[in-house]
PDB file of N, CA and C in Angstrom:
ATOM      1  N   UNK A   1    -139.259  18.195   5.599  1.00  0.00           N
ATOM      2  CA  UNK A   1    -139.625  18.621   6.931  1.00  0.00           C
ATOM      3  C   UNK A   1    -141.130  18.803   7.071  1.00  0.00           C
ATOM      4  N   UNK A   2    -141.941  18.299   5.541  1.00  0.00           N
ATOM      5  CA  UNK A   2    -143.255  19.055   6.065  1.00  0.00           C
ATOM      6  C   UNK A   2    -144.208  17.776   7.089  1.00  0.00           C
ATOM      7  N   UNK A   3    -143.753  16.851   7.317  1.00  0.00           N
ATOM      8  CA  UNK A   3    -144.306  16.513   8.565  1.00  0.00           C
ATOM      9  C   UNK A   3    -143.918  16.113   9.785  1.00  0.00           C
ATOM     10  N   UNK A   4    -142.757  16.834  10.126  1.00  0.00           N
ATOM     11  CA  UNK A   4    -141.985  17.096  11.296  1.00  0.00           C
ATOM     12  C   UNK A   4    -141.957  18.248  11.884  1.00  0.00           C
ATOM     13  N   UNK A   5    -142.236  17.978  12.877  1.00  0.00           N
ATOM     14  CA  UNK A   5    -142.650  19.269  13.210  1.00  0.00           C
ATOM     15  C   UNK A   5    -141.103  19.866  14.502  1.00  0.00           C
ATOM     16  N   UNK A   6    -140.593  21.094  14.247  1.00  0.00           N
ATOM     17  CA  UNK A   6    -139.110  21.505  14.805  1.00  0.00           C
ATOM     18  C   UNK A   6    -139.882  22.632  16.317  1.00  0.00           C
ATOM     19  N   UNK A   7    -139.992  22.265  17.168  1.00  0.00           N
ATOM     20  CA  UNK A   7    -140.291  23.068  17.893  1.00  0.00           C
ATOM     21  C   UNK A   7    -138.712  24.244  18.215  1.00  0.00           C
ATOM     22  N   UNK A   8    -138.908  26.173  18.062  1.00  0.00           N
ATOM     23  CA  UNK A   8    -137.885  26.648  17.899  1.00  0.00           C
ATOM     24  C   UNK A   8    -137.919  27.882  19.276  1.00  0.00           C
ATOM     25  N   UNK A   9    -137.091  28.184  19.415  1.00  0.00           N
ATOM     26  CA  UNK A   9    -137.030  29.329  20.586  1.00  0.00           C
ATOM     27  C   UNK A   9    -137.375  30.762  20.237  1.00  0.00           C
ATOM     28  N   UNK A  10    -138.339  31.357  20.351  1.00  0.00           N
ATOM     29  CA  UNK A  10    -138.272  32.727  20.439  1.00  0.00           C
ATOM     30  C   UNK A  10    -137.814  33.460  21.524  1.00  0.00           C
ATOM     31  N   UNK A  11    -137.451  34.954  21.339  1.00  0.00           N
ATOM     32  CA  UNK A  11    -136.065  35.793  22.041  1.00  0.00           C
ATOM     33  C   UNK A  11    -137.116  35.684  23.704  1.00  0.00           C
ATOM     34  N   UNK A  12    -137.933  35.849  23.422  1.00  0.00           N
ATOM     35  CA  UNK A  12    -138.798  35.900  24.741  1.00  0.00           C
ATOM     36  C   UNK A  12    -138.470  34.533  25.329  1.00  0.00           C
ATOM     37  N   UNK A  13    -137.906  33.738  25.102  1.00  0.00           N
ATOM     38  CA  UNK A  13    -138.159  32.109  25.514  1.00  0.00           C
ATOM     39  C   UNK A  13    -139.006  30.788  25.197  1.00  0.00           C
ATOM     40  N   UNK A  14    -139.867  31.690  24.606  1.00  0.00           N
ATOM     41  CA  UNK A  14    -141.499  30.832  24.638  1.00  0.00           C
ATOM     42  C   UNK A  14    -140.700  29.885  23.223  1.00  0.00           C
ATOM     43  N   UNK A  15    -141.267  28.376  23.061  1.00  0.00           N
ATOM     44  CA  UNK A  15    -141.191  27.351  22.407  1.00  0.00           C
ATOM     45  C   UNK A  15    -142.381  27.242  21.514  1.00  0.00           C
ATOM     46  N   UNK A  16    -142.012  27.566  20.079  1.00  0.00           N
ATOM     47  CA  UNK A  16    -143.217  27.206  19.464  1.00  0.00           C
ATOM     48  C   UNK A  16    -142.703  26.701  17.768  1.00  0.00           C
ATOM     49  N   UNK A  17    -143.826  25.870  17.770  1.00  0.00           N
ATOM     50  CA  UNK A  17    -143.341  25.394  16.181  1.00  0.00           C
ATOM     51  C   UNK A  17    -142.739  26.001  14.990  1.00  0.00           C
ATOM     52  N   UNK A  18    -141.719  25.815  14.067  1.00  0.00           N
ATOM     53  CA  UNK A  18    -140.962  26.298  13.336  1.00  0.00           C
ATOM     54  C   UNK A  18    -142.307  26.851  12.342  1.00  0.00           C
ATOM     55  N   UNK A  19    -142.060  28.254  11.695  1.00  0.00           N
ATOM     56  CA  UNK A  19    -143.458  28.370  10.843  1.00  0.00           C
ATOM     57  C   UNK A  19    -142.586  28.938   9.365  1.00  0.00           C
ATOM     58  N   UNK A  20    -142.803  28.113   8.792  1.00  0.00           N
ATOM     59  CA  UNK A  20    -142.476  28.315   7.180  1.00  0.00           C
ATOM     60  C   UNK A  20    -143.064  29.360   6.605  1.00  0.00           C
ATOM     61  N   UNK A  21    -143.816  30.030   6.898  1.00  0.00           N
ATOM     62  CA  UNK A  21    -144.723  30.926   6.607  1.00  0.00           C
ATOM     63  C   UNK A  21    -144.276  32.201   7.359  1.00  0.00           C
ATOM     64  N   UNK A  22    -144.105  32.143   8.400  1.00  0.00           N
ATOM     65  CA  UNK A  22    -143.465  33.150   9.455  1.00  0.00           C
ATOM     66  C   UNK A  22    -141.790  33.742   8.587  1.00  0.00           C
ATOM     67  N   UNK A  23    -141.137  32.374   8.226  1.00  0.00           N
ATOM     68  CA  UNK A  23    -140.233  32.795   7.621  1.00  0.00           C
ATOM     69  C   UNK A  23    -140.016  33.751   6.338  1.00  0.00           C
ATOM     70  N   UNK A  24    -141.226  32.775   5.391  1.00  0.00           N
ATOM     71  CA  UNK A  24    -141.655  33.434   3.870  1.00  0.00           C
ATOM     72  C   UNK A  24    -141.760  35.330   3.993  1.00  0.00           C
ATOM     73  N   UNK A  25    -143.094  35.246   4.873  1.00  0.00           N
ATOM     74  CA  UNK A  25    -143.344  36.876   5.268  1.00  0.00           C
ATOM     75  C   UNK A  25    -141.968  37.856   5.588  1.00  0.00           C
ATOM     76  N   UNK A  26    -141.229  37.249   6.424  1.00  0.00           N
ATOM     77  CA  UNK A  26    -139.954  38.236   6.398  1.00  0.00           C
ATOM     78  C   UNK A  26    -139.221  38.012   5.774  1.00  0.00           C
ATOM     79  N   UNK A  27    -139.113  37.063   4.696  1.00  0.00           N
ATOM     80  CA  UNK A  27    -138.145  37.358   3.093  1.00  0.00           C
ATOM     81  C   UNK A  27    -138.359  38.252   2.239  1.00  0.00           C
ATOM     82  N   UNK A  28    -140.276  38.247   1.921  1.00  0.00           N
ATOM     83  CA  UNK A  28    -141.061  38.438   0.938  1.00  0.00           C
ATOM     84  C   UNK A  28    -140.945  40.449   1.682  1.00  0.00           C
ATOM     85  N   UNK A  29    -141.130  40.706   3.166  1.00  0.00           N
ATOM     86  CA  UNK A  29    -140.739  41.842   3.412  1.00  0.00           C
ATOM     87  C   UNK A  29    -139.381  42.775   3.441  1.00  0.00           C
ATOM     88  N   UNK A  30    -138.272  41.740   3.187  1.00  0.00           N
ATOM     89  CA  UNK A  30    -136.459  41.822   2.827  1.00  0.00           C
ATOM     90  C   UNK A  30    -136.905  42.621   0.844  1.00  0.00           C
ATOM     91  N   UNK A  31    -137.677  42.170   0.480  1.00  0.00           N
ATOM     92  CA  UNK A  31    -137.770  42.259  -0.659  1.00  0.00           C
ATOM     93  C   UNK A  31    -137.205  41.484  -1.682  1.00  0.00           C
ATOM     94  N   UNK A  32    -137.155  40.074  -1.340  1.00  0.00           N
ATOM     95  CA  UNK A  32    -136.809  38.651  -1.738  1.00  0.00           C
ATOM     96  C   UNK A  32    -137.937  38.188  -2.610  1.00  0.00           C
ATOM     97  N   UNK A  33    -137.683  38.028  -3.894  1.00  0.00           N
ATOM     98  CA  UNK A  33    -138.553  37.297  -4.942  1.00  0.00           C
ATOM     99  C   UNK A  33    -138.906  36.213  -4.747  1.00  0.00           C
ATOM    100  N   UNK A  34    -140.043  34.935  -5.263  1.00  0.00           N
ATOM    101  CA  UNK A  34    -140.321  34.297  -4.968  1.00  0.00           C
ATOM    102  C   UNK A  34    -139.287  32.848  -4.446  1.00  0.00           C
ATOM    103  N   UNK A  35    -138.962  32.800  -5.980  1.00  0.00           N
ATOM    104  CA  UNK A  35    -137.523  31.533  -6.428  1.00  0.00           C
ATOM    105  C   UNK A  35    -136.831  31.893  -5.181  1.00  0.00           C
ATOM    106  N   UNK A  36    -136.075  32.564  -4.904  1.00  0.00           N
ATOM    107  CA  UNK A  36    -134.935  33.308  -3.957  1.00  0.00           C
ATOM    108  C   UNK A  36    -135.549  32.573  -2.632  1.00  0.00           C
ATOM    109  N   UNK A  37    -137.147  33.237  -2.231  1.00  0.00           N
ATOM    110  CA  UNK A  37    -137.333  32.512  -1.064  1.00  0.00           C
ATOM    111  C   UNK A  37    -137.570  31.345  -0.695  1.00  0.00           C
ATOM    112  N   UNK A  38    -137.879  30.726  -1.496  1.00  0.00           N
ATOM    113  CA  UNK A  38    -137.830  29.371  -1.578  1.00  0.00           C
ATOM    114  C   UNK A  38    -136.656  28.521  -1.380  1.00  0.00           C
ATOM    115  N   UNK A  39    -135.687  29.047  -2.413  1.00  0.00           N
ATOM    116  CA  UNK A  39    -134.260  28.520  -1.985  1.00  0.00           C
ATOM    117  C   UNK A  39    -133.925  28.633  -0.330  1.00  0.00           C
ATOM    118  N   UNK A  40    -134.446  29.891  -0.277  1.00  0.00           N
ATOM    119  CA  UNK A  40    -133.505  29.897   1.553  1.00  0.00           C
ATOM    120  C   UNK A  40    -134.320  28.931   1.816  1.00  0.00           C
ATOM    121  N   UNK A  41    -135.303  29.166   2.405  1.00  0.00           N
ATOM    122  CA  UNK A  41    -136.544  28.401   3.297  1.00  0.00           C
ATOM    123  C   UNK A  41    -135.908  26.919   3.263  1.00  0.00           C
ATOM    124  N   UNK A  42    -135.888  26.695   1.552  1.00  0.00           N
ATOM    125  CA  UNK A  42    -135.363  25.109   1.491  1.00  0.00           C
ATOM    126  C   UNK A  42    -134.012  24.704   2.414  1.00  0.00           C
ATOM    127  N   UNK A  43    -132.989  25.543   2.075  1.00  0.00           N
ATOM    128  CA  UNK A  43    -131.540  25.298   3.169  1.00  0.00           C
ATOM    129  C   UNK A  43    -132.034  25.534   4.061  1.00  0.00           C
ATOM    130  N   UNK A  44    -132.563  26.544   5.243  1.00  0.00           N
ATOM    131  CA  UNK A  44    -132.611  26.717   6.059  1.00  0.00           C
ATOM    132  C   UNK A  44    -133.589  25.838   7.104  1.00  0.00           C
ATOM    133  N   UNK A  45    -134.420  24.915   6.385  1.00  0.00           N
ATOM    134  CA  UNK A  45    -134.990  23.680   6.455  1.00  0.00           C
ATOM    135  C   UNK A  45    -134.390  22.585   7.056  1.00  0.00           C
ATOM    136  N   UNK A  46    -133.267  22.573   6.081  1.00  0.00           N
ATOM    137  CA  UNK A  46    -132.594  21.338   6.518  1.00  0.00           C
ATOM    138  C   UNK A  46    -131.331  21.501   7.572  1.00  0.00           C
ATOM    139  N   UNK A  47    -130.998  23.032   8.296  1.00  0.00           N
ATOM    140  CA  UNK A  47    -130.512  23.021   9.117  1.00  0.00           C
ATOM    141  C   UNK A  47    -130.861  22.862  10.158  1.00  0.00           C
ATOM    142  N   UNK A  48    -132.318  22.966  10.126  1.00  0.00           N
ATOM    143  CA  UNK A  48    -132.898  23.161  11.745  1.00  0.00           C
ATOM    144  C   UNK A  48    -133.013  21.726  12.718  1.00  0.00           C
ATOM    145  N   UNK A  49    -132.801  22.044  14.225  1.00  0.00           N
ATOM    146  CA  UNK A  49    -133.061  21.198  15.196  1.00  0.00           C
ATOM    147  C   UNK A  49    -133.826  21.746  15.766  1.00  0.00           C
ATOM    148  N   UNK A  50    -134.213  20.434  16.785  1.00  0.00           N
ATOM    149  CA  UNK A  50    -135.480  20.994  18.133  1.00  0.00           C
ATOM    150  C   UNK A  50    -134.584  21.801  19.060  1.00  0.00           C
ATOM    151  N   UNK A  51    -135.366  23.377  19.165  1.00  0.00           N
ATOM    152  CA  UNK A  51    -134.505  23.864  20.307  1.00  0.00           C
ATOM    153  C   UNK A  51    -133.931  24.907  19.691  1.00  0.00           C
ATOM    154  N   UNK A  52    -133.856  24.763  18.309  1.00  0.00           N
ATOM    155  CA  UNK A  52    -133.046  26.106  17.893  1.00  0.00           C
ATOM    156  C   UNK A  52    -133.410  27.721  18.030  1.00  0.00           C
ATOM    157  N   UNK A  53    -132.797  28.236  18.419  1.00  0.00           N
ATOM    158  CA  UNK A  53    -133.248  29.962  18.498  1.00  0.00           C
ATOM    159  C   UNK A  53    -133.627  30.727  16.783  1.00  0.00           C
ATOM    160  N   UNK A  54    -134.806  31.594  17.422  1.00  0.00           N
ATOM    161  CA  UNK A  54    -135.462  32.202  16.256  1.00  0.00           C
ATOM    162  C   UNK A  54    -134.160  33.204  15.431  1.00  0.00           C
ATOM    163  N   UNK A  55    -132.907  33.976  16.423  1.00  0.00           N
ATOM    164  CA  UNK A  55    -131.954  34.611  16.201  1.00  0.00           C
ATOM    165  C   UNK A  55    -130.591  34.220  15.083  1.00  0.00           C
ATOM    166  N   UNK A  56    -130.431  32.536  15.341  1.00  0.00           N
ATOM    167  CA  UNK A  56    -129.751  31.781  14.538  1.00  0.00           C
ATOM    168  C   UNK A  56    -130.059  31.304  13.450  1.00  0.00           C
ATOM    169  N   UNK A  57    -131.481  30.904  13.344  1.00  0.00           N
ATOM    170  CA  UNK A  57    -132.523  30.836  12.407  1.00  0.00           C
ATOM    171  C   UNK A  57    -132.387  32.338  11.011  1.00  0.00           C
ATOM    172  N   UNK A  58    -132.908  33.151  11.334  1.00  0.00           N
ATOM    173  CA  UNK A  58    -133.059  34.657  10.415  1.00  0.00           C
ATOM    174  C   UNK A  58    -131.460  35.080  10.410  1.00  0.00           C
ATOM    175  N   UNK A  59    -130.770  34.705  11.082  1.00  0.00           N
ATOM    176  CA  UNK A  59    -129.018  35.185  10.627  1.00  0.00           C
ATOM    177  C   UNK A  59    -128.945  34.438   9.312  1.00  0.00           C
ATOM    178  N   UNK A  60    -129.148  33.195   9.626  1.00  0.00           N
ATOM    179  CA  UNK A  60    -128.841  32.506   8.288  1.00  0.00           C
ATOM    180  C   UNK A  60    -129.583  32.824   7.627  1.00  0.00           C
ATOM    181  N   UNK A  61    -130.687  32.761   7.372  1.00  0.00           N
ATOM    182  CA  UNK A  61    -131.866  32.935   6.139  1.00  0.00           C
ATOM    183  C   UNK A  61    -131.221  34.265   5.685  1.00  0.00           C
ATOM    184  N   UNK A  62    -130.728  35.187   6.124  1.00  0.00           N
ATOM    185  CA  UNK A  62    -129.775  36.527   5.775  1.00  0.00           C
ATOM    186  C   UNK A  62    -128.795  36.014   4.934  1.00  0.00           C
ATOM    187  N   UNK A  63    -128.384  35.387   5.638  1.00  0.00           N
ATOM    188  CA  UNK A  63    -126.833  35.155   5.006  1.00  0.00           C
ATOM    189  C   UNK A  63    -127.082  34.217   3.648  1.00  0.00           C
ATOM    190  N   UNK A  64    -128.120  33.381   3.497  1.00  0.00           N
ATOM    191  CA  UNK A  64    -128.346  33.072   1.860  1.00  0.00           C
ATOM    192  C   UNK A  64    -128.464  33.897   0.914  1.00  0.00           C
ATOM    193  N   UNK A  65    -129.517  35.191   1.479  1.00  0.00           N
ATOM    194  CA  UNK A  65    -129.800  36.237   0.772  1.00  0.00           C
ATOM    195  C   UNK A  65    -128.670  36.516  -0.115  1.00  0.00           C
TER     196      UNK A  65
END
């Protein structure tokens, strides 16, 4: 995915690019070790479409946990 870019929904509405980094920070703040976050990030990578909500997004990245 790293040169595709997933435009995703935040709860406000606003459309903005999927941020891998955005994700990392709230694993790494779950208190998720490195390996661990990586794994999600990686699945949760390959689920995403254009359009998807930020809400459906972090359920799952949970639910790897």
């Amino acid at each position: 995915m790293a040169d595709k870019i997933i435009n995703i929904i935040k709860s406000s509405g606003e459309r903005v690019p999927f941020s891998r980094q955005k994700l990392y920070d709230s694993l790494k703040r779950s208190g998720a070790n490195e390996e661990v976050i990586n794994d999600v990030i990686k699945d949760v990578e390959s689920f995403l479409y254009e359009g998807i909500d930020t809400k459906t997004i972090f359920r799952k990245a949970f639910e790897l946990l």
